[in-house]
C-alpha atoms as a PDB file:
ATOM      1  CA  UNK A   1     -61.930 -54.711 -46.892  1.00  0.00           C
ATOM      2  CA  UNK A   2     -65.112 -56.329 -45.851  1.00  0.00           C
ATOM      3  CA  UNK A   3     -67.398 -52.826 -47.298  1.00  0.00           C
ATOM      4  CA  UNK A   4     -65.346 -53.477 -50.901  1.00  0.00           C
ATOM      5  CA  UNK A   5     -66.127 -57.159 -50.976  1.00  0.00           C
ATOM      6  CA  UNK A   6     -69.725 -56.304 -50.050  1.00  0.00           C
ATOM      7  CA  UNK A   7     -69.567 -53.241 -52.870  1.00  0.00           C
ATOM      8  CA  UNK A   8     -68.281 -55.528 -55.061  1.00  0.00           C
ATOM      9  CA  UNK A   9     -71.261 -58.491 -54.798  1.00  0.00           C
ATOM     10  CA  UNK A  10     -73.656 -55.537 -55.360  1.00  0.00           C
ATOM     11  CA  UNK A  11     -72.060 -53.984 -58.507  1.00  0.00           C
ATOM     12  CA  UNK A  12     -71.750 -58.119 -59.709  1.00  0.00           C
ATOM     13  CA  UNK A  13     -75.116 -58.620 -58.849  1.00  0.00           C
ATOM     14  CA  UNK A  14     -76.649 -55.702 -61.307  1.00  0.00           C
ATOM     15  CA  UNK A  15     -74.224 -57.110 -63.874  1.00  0.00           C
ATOM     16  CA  UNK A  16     -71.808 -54.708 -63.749  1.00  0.00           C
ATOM     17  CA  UNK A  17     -67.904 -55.350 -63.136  1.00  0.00           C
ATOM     18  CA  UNK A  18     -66.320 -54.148 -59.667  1.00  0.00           C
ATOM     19  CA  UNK A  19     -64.097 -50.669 -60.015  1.00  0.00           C
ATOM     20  CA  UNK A  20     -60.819 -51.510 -58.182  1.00  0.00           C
ATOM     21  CA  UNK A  21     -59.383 -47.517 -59.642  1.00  0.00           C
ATOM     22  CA  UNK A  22     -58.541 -45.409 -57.185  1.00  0.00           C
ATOM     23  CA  UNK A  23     -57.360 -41.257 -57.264  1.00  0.00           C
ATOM     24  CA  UNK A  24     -54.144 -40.449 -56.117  1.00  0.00           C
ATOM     25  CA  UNK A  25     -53.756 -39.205 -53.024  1.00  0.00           C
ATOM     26  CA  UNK A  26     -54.516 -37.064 -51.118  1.00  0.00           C
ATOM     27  CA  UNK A  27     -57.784 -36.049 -53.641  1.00  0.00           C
ATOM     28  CA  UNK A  28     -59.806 -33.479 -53.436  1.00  0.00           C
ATOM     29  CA  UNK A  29     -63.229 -33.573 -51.058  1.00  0.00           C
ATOM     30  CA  UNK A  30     -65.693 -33.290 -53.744  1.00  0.00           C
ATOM     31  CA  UNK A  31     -66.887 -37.000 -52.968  1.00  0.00           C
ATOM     32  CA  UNK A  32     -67.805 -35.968 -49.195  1.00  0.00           C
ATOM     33  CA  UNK A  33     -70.210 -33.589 -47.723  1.00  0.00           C
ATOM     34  CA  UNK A  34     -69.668 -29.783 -48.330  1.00  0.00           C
ATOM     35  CA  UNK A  35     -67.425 -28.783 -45.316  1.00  0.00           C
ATOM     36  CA  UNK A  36     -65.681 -31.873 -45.212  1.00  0.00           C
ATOM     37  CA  UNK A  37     -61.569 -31.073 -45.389  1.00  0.00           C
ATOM     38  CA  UNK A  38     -59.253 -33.739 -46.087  1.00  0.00           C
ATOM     39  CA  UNK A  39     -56.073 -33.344 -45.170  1.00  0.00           C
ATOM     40  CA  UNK A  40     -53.038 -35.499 -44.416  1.00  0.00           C
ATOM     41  CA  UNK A  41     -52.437 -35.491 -40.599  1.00  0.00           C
ATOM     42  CA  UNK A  42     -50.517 -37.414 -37.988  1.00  0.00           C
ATOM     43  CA  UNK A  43     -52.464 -40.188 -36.270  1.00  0.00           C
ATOM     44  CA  UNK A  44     -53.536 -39.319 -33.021  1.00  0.00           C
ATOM     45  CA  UNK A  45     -57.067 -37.880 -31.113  1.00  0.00           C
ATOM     46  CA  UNK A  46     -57.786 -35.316 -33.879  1.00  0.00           C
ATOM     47  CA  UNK A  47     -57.635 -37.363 -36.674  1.00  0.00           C
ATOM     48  CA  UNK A  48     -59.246 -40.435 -34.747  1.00  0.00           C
ATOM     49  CA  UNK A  49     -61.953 -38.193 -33.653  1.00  0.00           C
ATOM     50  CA  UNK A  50     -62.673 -36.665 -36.797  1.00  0.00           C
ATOM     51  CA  UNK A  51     -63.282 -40.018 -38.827  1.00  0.00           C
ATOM     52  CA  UNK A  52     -65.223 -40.830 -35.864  1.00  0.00           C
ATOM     53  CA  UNK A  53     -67.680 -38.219 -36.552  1.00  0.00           C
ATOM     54  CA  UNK A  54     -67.547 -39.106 -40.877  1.00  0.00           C
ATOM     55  CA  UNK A  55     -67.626 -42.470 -39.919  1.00  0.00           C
ATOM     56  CA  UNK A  56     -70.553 -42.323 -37.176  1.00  0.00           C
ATOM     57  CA  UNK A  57     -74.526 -44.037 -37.509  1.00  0.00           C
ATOM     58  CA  UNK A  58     -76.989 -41.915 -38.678  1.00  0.00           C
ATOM     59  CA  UNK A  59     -78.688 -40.166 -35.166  1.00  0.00           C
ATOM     60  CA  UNK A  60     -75.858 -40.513 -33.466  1.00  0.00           C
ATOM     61  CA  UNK A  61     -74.588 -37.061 -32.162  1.00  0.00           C
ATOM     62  CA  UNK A  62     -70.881 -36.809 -32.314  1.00  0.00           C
ATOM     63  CA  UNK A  63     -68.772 -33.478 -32.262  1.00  0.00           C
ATOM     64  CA  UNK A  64     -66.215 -33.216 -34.759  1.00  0.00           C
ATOM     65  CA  UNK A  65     -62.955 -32.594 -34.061  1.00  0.00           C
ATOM     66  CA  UNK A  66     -63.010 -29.256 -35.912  1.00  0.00           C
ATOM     67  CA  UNK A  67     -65.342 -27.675 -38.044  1.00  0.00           C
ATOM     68  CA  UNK A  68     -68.209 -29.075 -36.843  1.00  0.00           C
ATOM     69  CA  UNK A  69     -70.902 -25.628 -37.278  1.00  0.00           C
ATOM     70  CA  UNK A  70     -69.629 -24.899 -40.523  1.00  0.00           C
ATOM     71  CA  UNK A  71     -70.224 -28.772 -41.682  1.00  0.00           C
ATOM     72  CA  UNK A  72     -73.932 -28.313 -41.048  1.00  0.00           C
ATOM     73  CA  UNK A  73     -74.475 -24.968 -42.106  1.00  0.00           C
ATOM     74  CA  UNK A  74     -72.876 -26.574 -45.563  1.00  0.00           C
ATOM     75  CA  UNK A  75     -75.543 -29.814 -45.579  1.00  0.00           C
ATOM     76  CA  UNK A  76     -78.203 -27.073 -44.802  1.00  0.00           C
ATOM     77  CA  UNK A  77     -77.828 -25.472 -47.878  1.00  0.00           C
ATOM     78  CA  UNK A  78     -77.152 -28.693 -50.157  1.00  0.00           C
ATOM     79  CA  UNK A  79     -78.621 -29.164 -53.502  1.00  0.00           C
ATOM     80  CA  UNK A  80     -80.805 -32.047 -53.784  1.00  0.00           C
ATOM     81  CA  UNK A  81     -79.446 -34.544 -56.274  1.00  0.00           C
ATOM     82  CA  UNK A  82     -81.401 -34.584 -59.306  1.00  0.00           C
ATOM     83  CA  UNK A  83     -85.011 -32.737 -60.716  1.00  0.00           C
ATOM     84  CA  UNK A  84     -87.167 -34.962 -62.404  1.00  0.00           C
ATOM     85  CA  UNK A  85     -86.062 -33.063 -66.084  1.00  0.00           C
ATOM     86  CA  UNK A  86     -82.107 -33.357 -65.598  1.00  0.00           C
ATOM     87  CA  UNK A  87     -80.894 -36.543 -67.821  1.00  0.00           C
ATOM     88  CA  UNK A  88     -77.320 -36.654 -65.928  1.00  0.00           C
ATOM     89  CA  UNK A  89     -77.164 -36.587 -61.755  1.00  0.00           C
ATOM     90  CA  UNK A  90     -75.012 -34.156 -59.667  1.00  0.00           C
ATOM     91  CA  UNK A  91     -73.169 -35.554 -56.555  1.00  0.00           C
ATOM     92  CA  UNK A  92     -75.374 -36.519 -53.977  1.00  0.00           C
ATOM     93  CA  UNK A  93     -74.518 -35.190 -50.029  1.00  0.00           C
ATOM     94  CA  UNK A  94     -74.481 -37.631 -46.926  1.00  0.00           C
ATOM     95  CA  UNK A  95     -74.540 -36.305 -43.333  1.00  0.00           C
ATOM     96  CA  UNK A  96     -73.206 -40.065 -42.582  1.00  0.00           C
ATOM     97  CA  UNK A  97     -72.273 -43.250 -44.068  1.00  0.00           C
ATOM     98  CA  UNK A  98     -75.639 -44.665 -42.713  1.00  0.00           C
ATOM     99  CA  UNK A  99     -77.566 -42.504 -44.716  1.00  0.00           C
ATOM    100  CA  UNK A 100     -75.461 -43.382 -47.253  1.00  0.00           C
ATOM    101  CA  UNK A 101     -76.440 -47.031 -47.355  1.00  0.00           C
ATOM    102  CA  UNK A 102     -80.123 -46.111 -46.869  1.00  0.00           C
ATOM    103  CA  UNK A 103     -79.936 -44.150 -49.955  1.00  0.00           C
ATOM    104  CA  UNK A 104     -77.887 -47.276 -52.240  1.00  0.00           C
ATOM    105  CA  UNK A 105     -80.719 -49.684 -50.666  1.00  0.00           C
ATOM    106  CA  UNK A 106     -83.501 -46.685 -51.761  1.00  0.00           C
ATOM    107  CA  UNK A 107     -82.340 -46.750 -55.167  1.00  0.00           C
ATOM    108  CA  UNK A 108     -82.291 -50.509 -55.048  1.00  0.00           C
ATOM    109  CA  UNK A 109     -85.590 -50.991 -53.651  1.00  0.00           C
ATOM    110  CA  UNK A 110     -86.451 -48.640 -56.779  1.00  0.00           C
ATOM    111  CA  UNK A 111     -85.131 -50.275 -59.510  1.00  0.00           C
ATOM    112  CA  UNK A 112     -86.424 -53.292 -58.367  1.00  0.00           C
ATOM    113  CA  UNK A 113     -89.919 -51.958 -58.040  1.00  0.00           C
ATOM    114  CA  UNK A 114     -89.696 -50.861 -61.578  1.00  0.00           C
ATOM    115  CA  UNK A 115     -87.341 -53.457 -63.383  1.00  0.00           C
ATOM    116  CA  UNK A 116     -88.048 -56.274 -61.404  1.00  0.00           C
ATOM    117  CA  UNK A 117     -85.627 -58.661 -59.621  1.00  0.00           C
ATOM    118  CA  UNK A 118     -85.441 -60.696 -62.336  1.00  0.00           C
ATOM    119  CA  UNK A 119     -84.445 -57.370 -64.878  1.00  0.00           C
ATOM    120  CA  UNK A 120     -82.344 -55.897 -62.009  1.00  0.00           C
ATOM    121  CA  UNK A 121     -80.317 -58.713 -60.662  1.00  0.00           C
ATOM    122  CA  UNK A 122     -77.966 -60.090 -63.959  1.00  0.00           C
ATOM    123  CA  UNK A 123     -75.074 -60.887 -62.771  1.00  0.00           C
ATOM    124  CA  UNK A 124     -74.080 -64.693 -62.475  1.00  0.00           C
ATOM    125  CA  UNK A 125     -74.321 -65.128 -58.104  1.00  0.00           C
ATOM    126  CA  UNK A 126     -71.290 -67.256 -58.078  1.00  0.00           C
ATOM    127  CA  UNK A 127     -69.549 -64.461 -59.236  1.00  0.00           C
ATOM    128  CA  UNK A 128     -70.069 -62.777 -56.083  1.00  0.00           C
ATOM    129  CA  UNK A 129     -67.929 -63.926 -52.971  1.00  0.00           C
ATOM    130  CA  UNK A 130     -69.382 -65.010 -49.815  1.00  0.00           C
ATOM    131  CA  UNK A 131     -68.294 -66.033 -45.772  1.00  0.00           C
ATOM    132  CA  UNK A 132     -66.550 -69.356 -47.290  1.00  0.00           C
ATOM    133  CA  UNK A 133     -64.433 -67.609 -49.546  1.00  0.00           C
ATOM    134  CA  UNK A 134     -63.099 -65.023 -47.681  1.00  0.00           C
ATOM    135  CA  UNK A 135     -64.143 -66.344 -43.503  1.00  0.00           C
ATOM    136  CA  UNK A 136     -66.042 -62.833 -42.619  1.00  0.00           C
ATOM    137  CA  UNK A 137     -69.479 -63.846 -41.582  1.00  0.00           C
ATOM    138  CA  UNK A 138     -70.299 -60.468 -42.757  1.00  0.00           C
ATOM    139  CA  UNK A 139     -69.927 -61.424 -46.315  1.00  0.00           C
ATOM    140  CA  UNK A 140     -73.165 -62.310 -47.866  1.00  0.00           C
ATOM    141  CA  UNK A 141     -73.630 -63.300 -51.778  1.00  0.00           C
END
């Protein structure tokens, strides 16, 4: 819950409203890596080892529970995200959530470079929750 509050004072922050939708389940993989299969299975060692591995820092080496070789033969061969003359973006690929996170702060970093904080940042900050509202000392306006 504390990554969606955090999601949430980003999107508020650019002045947009937090997206709360969610697919049905189980959906298909097309928001992971290529290679990634999500299935429904019982708790136990497979399952906890395999979100494990999705779930991992970036250079940490982790075997998955299955399907490890043909998960990075897939990222080898993904498409980068955009060229320069497409107007609409394709799905980006993460080998981990870390990279992930570097990308979101990359794009960040970006706008504000070009936009300014001032342009970038819109949204009211006490919109945005923080530690006192919630008690995680994670949660940062």
């Amino acid at each position: 819950m504390l990554h969606l509050a955090l999601v949430s004072n980003l999107l508020t922050a650019i002045g947009a409203a937090p997206n709360l939708g969610r697919p049905q389940l189980p959906h298909p993989a097309r928001h992971y890596p290529p290679g990634v299969h999500v299935e429904l299975i019982p708790f136990g060692e497979r399952a906890l080892r395999h979100f494990m591995f999705l779930e991992r820092p970036e250079g940490f080496e982790l075997e998955d529970s299955a399907g490890a070789e043909e998960l990075r033969a897939a990222l080898a061969h993904a498409q980068p995200a955009m060229s320069a003359r497409e107007i609409v973006p394709r799905g980006q690929q993460f080998a981990t959530v870390g990279h992930l996170y570097r990308a979101v702060e990359g794009g960040l970093e970006h706008l504000s470079a070009v936009l300014g904080e001032d342009g970038l940042f819109v949204g009211p900050p006490r919109a945005q929750a923080g530690s006192a509202d919630f008690r995680w000392p994670g949660l940062t306006r």
